[in-house]
C-alpha atoms as a PDB file:
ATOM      1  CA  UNK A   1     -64.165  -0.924-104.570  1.00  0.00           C
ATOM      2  CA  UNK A   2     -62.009   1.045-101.808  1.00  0.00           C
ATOM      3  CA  UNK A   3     -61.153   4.238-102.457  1.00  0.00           C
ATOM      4  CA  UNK A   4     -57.100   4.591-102.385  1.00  0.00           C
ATOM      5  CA  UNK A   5     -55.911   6.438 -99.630  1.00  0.00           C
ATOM      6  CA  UNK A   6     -53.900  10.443-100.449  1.00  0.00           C
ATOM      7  CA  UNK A   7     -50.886   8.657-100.058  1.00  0.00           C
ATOM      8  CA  UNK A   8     -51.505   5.645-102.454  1.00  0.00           C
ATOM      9  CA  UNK A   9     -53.023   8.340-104.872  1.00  0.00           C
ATOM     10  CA  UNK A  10     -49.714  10.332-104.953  1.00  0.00           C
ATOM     11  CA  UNK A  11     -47.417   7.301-105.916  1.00  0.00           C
ATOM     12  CA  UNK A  12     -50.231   6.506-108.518  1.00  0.00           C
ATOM     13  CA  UNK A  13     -49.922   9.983-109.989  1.00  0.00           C
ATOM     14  CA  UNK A  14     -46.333   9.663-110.222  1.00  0.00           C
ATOM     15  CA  UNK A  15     -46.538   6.261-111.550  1.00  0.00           C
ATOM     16  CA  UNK A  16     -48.217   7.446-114.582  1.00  0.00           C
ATOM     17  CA  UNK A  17     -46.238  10.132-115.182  1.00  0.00           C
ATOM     18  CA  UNK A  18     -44.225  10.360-118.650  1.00  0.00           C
ATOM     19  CA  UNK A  19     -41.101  11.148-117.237  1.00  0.00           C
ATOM     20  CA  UNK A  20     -39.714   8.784-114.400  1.00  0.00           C
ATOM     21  CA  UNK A  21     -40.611  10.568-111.054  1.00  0.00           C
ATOM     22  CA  UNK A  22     -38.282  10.646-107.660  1.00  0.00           C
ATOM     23  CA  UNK A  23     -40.779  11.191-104.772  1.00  0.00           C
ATOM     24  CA  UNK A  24     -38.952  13.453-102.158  1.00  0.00           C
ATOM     25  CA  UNK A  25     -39.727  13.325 -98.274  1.00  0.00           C
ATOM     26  CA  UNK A  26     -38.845  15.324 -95.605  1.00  0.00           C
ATOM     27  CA  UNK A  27     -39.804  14.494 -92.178  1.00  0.00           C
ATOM     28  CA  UNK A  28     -39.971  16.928 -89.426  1.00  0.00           C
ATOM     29  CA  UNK A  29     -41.032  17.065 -86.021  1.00  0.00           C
ATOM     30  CA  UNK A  30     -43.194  19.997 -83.491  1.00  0.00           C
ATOM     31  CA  UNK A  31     -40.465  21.937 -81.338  1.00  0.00           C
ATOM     32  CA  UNK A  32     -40.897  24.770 -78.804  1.00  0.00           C
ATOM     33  CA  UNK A  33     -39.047  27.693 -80.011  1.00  0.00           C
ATOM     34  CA  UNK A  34     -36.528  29.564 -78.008  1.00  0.00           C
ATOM     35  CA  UNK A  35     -38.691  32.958 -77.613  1.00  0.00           C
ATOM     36  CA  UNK A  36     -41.881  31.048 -76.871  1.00  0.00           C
ATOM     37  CA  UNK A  37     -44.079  32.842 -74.524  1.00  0.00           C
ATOM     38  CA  UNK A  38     -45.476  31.007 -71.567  1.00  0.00           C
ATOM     39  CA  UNK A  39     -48.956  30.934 -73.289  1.00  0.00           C
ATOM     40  CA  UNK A  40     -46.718  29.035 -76.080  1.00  0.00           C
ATOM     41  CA  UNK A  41     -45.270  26.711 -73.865  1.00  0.00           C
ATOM     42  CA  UNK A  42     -48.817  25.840 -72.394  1.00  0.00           C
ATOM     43  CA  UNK A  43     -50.160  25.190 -75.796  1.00  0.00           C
ATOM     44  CA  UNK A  44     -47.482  22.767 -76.901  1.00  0.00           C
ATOM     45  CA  UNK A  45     -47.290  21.213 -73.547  1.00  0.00           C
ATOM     46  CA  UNK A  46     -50.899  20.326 -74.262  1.00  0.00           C
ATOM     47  CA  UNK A  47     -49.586  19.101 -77.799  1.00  0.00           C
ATOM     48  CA  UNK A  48     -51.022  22.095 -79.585  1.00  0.00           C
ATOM     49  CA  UNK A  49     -48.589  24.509 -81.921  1.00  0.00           C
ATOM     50  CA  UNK A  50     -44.860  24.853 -81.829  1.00  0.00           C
ATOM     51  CA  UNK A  51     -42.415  25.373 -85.191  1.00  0.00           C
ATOM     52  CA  UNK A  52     -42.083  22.052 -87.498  1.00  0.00           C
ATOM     53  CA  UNK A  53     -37.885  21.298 -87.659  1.00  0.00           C
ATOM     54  CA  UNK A  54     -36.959  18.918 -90.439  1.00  0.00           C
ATOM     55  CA  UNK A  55     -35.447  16.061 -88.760  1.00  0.00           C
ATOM     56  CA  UNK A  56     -34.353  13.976 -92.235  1.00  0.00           C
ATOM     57  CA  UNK A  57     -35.100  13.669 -95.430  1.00  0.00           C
ATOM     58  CA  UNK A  58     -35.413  10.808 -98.219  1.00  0.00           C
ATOM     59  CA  UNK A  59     -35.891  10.361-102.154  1.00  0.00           C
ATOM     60  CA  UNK A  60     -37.880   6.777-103.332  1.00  0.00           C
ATOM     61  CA  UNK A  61     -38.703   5.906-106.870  1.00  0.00           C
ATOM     62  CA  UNK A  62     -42.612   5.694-106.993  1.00  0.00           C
ATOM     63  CA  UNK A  63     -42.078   1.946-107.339  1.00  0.00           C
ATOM     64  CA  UNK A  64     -40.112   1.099-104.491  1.00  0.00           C
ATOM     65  CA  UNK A  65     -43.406   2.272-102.373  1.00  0.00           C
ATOM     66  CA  UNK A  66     -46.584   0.032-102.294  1.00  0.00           C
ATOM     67  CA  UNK A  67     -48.183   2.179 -99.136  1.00  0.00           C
ATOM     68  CA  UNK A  68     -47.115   4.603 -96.500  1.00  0.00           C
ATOM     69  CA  UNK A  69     -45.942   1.178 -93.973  1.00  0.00           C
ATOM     70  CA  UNK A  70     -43.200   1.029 -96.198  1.00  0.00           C
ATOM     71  CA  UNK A  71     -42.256   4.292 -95.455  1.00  0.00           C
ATOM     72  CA  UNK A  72     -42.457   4.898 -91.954  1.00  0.00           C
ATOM     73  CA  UNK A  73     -41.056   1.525 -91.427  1.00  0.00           C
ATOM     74  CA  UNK A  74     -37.898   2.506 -92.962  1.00  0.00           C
ATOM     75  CA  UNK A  75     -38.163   5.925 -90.825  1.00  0.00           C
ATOM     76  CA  UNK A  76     -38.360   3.893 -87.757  1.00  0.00           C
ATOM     77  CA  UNK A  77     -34.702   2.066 -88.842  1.00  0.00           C
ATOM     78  CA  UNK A  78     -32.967   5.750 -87.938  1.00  0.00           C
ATOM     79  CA  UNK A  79     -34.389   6.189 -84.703  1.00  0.00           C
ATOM     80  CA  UNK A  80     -35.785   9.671 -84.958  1.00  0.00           C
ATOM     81  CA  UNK A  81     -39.259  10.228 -83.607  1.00  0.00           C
ATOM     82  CA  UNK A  82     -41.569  13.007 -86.658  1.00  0.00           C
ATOM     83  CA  UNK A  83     -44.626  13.975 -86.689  1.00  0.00           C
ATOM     84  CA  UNK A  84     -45.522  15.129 -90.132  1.00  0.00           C
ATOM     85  CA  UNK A  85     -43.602  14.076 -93.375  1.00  0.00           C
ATOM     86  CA  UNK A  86     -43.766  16.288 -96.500  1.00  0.00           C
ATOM     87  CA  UNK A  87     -43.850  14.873 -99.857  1.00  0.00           C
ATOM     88  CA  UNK A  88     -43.279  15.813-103.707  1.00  0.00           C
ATOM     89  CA  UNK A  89     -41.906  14.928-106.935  1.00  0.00           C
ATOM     90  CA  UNK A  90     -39.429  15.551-108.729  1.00  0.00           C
ATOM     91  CA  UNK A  91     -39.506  14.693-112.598  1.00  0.00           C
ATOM     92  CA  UNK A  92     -36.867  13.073-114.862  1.00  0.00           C
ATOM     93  CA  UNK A  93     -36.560  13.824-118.669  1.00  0.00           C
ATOM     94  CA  UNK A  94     -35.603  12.225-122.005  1.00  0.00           C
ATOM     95  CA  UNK A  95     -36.960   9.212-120.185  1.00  0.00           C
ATOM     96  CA  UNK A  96     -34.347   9.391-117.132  1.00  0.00           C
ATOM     97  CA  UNK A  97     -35.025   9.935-113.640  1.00  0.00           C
ATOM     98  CA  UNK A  98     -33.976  12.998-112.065  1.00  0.00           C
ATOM     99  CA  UNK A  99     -29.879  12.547-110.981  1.00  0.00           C
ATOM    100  CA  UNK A 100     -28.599  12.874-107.842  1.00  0.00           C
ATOM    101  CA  UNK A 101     -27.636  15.995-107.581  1.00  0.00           C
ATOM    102  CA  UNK A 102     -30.734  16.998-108.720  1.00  0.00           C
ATOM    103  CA  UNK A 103     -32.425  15.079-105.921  1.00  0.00           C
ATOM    104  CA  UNK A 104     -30.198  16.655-103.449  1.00  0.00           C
ATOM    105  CA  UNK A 105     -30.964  20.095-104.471  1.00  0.00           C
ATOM    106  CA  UNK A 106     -34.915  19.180-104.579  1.00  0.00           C
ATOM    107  CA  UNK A 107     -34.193  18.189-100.946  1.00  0.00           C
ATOM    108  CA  UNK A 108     -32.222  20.983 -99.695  1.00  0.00           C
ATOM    109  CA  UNK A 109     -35.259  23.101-101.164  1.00  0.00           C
ATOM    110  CA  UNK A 110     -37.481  21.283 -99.640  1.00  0.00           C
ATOM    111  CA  UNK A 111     -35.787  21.179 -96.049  1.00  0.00           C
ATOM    112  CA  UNK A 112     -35.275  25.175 -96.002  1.00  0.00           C
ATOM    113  CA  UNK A 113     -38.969  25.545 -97.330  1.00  0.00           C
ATOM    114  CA  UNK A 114     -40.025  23.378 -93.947  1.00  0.00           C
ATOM    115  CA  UNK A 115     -37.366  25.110 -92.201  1.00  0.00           C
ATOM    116  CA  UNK A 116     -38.836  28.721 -92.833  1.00  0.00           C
ATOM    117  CA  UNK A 117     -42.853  27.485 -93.037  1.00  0.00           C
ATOM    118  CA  UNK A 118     -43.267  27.497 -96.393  1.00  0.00           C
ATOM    119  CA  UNK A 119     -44.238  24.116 -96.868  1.00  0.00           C
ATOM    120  CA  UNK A 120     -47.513  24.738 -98.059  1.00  0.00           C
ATOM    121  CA  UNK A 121     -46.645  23.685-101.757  1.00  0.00           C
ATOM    122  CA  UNK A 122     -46.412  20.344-100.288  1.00  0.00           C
ATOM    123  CA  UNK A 123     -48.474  16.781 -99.256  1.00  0.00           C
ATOM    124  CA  UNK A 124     -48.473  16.822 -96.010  1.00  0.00           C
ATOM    125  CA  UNK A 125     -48.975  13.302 -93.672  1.00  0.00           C
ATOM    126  CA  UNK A 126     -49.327  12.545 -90.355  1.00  0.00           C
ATOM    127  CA  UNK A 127     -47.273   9.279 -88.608  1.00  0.00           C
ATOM    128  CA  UNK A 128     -50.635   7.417 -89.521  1.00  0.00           C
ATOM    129  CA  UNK A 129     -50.695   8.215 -93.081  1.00  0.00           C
ATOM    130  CA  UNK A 130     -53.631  10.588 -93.410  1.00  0.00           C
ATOM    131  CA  UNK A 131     -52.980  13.897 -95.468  1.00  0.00           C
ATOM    132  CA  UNK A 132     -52.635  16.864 -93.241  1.00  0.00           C
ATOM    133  CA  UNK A 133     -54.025  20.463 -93.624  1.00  0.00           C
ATOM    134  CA  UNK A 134     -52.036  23.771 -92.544  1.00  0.00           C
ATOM    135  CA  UNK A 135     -54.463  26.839 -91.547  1.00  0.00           C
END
C-alpha cells in the first residue's frame, strides 16, 4: 500500500473532521527586499533566501480536492508564478461550514501572518507538492 503524500494526509484529516472544514491557501512567492545587502542579492540571485510575499490566496472544501494537481492547476488559471503555498483549516460548527466572512478573515490572518514571517503555524508546500520546512 502507498503511503499518502502530506498533502493528501491534510485533506484526509479534514475530511474526517466533525465539523465541515474550509481548507485555506495562501500562495506566496521569494522577493528581494528593498534594503538587501549585496551579499543578499548574491544569495537570491543564486536562488537562495529573500522575504516570502503572498501573491493570492484561496478557500476549497476538503472535497473539492482529490490531490495537490488540482490545486496548482487552478493556480496556473491566474497567471501568477509562487513558490510555496501555505495551508490550514478552518472549522464549521452546528454542522455548517465556516461562512464567508469567516473565511475571509481566516485569510486576511493568514496573508499578514506570511506577510510578517509568521507562518510557521502553517503546512507549508513547494510547486511540486512536497511539505516544506522553515529553519
Amino acid at each position: 500500500m502507498t503511503q499518502a503524500s502530506h498533502f493528501q494526509q491534510l485533506i484526509d484529516a479534514a475530511l474526517d473532521q466533525p465539523e465541515p472544514q474550509r481548507l485555506l491557501f495562501v500562495f506566496a512567492a521569494a522577493e528581494l527586499p528593498k534594503d538587501a545587502s549585496p551579499a543578499q542579492r548574491e544569495r537570491f540571485l543564486r536562488g537562495q533566501g529573500g522575504a516570502l510575499a503572498p501573491l493570492m490566496c484561496v478557500d476549497k472544501a476538503p472535497e473539492d480536492l482529490r490531490d495537490f494537481a488540482v490545486l496548482t492547476d487552478e493556480s496556473r488559471l491566474v497567471g501568477q508564478t509562487w513558490s510555496v503555498v501555505f495551508a490550514a483549516a478552518l472549522s464549521g460548527r452546528n454542522g455548517r461550514p465556516p461562512d464567508t466572512a469567516e473565511v475571509d478573515r481566516a485569510l486576511e490572518i493568514m496573508v499578514e501572518a506570511v506577510r510578517n514571517g509568521g507562518f510557521g503555524r502553517f503546512a507549508a508546500y513547494d510547486a511540486a507538492g512536497d511539505p516544506v520546512i522553515f529553519q
